[in-house]
Protein backbone atom coordinates (compact mmCIF):
# COMPACT_ATOMS: atom_id res chain seq x y z
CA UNK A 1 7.00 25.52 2.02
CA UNK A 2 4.68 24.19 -0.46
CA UNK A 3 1.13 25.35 -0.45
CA UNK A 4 0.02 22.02 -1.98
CA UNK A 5 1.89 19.87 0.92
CA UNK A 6 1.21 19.58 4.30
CA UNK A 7 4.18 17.65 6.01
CA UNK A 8 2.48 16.45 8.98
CA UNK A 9 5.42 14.17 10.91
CA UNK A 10 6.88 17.94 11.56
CA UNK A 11 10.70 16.90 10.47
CA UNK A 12 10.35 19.31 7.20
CA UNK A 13 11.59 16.68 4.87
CA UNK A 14 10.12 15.65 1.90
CA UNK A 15 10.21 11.97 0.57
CA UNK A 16 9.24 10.56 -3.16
CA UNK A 17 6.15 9.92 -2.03
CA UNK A 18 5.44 13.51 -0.20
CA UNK A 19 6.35 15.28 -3.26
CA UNK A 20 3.77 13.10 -5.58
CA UNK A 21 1.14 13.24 -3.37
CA UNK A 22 2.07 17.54 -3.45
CA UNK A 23 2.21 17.14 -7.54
CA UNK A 24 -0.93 14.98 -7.70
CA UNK A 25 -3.23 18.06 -5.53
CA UNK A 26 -1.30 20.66 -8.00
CA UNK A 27 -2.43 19.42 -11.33
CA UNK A 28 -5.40 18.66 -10.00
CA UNK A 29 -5.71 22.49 -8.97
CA UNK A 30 -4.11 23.34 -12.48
CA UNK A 31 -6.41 21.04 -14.44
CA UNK A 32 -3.38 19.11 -15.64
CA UNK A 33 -3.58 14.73 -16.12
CA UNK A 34 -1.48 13.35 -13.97
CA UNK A 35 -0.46 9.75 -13.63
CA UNK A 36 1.78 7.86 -12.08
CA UNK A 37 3.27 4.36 -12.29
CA UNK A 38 5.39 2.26 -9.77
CA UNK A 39 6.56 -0.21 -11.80
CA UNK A 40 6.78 1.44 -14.74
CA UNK A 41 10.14 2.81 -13.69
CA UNK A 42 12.95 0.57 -13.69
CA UNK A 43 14.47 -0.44 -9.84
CA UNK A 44 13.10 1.93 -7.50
CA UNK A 45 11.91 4.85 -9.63
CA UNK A 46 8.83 5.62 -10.66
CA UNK A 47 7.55 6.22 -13.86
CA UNK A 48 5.46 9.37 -13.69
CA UNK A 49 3.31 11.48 -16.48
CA UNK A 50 1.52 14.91 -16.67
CA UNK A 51 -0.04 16.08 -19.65
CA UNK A 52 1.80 14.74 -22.29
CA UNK A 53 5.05 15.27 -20.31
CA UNK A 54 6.83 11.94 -18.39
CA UNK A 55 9.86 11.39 -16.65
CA UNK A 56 10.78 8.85 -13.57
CA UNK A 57 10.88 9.88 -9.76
CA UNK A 58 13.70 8.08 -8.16
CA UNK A 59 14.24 7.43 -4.19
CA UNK A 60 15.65 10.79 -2.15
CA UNK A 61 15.05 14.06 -0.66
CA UNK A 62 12.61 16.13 -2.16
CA UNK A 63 13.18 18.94 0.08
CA UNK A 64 15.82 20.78 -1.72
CA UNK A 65 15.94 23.18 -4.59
CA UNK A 66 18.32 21.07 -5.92
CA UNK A 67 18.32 17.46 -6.50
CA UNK A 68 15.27 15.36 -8.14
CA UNK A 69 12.20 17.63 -7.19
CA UNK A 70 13.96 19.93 -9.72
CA UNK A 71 14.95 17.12 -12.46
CA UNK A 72 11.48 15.75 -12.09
CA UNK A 73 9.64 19.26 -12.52
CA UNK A 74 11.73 20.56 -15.26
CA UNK A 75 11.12 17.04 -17.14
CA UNK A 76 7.47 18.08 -16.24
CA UNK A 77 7.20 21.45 -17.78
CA UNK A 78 6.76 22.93 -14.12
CA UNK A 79 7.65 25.57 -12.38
CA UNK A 80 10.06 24.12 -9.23
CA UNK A 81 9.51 27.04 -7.35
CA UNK A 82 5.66 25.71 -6.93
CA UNK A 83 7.02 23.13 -4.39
């Protein structure tokens, strides 16, 4: 999995919140700004920024290669395959 998330409730899944908290310890590792805003974004996304890249984080499952963990990192400027 990710070297920059440790899923501790042992289901392998990985929320919104997971994946932030994973993106938050990898710019901080890569010397990147990151920043992240809840209601920023508008109904249950949230607005998020790193460098002087920003998209919004909707609700879902993270744990694929597909899905929003790749439309957030691409908006990012980041490698997917880092998480």
């Amino acid at each position: 999995m990710c070297e920059y998330l440790s899923i501790e409730d042992g289901d392998g899944e990985m929320n919104r919140d997971d994946f932030l908290r994973a993106l938050r310890k990898y710019c901080r590792k890569n010397g990147l700004t990151f920043e992240v805003n809840r209601r920023h974004g508008k109904g249950s996304h949230y607005w998020i920024k790193v460098n002087a890249k920003s998209t919004t984080a909707p609700n879902g499952d993270y744990s694929s290669d597909k899905g929003p963990r790749r439309y957030v990192c691409l908006q990012l400027g980041i490698d997917p395959a880092a998480f």
